[in-house]
Protein backbone atom coordinates (compact mmCIF):
# COMPACT_ATOMS: atom_id res chain seq x y z
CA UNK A 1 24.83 15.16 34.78
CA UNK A 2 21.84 14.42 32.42
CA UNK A 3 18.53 15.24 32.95
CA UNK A 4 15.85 12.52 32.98
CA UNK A 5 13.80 12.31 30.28
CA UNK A 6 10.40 10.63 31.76
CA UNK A 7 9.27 11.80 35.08
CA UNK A 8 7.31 10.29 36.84
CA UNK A 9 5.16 10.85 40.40
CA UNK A 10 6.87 10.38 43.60
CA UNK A 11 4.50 8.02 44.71
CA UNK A 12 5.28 5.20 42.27
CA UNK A 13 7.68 2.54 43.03
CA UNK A 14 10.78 1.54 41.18
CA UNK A 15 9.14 -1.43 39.74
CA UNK A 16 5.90 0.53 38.88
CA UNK A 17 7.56 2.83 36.62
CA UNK A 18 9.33 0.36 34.59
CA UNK A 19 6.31 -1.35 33.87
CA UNK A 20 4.49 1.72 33.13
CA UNK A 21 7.21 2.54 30.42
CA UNK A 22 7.15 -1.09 29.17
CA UNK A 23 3.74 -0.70 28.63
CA UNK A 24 3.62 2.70 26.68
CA UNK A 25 6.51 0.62 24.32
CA UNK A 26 4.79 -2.12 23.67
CA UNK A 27 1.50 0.13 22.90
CA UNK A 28 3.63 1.75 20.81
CA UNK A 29 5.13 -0.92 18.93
CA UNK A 30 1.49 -2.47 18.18
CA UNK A 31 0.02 0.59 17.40
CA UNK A 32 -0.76 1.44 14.04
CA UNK A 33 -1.06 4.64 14.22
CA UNK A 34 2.37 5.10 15.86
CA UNK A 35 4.69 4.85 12.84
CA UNK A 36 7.44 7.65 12.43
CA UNK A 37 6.87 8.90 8.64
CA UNK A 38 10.09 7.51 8.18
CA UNK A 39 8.95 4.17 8.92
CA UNK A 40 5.72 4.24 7.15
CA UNK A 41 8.19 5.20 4.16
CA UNK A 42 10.11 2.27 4.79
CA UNK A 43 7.43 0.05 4.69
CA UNK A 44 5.90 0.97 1.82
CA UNK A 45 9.24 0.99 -0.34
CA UNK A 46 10.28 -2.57 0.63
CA UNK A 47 10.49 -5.75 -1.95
CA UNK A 48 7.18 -6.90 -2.82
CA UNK A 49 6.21 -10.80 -1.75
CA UNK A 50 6.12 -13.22 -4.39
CA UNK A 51 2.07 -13.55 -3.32
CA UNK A 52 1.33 -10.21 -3.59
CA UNK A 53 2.83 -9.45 -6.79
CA UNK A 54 0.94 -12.53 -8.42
CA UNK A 55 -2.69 -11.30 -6.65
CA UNK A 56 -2.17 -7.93 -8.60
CA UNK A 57 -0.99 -9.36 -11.87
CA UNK A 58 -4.45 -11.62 -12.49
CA UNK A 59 -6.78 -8.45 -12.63
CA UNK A 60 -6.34 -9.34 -16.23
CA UNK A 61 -9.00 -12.40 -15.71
CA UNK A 62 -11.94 -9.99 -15.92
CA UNK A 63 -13.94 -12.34 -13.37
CA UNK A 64 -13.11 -9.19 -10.75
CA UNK A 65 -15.19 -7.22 -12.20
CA UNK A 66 -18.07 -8.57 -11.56
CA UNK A 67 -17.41 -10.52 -8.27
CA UNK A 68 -16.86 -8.53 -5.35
CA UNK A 69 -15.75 -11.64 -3.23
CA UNK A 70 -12.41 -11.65 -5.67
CA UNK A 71 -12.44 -7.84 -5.19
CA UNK A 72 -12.23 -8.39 -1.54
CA UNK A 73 -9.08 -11.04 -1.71
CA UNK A 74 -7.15 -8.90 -4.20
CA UNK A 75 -7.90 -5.76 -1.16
CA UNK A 76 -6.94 -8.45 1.73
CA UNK A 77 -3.55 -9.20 -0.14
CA UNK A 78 -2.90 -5.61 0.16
CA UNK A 79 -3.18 -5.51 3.86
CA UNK A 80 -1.37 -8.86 4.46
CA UNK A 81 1.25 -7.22 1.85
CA UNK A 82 1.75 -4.01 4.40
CA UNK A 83 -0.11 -5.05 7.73
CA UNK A 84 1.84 -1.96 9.46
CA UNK A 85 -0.18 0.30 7.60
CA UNK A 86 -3.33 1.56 7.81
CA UNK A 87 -5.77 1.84 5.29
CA UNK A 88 -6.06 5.27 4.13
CA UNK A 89 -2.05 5.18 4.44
CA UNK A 90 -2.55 2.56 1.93
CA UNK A 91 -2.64 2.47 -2.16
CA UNK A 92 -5.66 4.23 -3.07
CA UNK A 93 -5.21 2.23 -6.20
CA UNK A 94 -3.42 -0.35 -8.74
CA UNK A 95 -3.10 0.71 -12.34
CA UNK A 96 -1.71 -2.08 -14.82
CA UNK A 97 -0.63 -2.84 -18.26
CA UNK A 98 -3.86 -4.36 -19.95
CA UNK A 99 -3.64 -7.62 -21.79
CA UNK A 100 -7.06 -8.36 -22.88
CA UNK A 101 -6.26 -6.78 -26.16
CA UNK A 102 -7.43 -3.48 -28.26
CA UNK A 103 -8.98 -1.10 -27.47
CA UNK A 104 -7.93 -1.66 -23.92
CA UNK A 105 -4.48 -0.51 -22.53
CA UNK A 106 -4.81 -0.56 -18.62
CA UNK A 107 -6.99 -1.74 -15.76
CA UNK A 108 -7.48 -0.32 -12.18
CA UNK A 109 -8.15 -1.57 -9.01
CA UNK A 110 -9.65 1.46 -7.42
CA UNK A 111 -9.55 0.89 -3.47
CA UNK A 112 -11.99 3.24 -2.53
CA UNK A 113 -14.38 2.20 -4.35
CA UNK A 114 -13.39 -1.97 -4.43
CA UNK A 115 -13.81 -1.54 -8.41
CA UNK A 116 -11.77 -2.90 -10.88
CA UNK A 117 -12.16 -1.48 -14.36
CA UNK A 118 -10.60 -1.92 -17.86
CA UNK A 119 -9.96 1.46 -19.95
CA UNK A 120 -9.71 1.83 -23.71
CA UNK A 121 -6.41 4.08 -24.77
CA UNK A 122 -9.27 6.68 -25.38
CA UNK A 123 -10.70 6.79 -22.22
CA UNK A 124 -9.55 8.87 -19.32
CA UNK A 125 -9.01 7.30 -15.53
CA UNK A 126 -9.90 9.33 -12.92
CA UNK A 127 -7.03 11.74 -12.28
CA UNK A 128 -5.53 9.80 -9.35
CA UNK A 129 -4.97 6.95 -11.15
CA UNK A 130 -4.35 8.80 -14.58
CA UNK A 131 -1.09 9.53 -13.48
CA UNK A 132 0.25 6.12 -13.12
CA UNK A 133 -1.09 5.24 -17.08
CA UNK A 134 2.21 5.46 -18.71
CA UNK A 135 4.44 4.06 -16.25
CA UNK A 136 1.97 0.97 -16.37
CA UNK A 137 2.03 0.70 -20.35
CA UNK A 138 5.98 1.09 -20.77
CA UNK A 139 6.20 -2.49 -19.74
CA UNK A 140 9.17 -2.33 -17.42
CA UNK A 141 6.63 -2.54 -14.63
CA UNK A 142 4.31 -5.35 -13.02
CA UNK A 143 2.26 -3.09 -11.72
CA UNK A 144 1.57 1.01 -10.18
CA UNK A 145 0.73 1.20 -6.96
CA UNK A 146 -0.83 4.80 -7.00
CA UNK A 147 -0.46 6.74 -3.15
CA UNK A 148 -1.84 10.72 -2.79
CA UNK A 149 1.89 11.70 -2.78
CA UNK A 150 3.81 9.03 -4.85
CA UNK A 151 3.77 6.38 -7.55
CA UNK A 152 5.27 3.11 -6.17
CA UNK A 153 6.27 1.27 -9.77
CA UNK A 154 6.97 -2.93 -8.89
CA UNK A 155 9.13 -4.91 -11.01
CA UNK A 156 8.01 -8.42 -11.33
CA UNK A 157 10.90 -9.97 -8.83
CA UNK A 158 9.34 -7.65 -6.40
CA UNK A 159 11.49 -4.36 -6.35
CA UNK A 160 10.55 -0.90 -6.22
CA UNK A 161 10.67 2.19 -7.65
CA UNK A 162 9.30 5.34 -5.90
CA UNK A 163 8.09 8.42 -7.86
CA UNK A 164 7.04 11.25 -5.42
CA UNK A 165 5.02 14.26 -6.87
């Protein structure tokens, strides 16, 4: 005969205990924090939205630099883009192809910081965002979403490639 998993005291009724454990689900289910690594995984490999992949690809416009209201939206489509996920589970930043012209190659959208920048081929990123620099310029990509662990590389219908190291 199996054991019971969830025990509970003696004193509570039937109909107590079932709510009890219908509470501690549905805490669960809301909760943030409460994602299996698995899941968080899952999240952040699915398709990208149509909406978010458009907010990314207008860094280009070089208004965000200097207008930290734009910054803001471009950080708010992230978390409507992923709103399982919690910040620092997030991107820590966005590297893409630059088309502003020489001498730039790539700009960043650095999420600690809320800074987007432009960087000549000469120039170094810092080295969390470095990494993504020639995925970004090959072209096959929309954009890099850069993570501490992995390199999430989105096609421009919204796929996406994961590159863990």
């Amino acid at each position: 005969m199996p054991r019971p998993m969830l025990i509970f005291p003696e004193t509570k009724s039937q109909t107590d205990r079932k709510q009890e454990l219908n509470l501690r689900q549905t805490s669960r289910s809301k909760s943030k924090t409460n994602l299996s690594p698995m899941e968080v995984e899952r999240v952040l490999n699915r398709k990208r939205s149509a909406a978010y992949i458009q907010a990314m690809t207008h860094l280009d416009a070089g208004a965000h630099m200097h207008n930290a209201q734009l910054v803001e939206e471009l950080q708010e489509a992230i978390r409507r883009e992923m709103p399982e996920i919690e910040i620092d589970l997030g991107p820590i930043g966005i590297v893409a192809k630059c088309y502003l012209g020489a001498p730039y190659e790539v700009h960043t959208l650095d999420m600690s910081g809320g800074i987007i920048e432009h960087f000549e081929t000469f120039r170094t990123m810092p080295q969390t965002l470095e990494r993504a620099r020639k995925l970004a310029t090959s072209g096959f990509y929309a954009f890099i979403e850069v993570y501490h662990h992995a390199l999430r590389a989105v096609k421009e219908d919204g796929t996406v490639a994961v590159l863990k190291g």
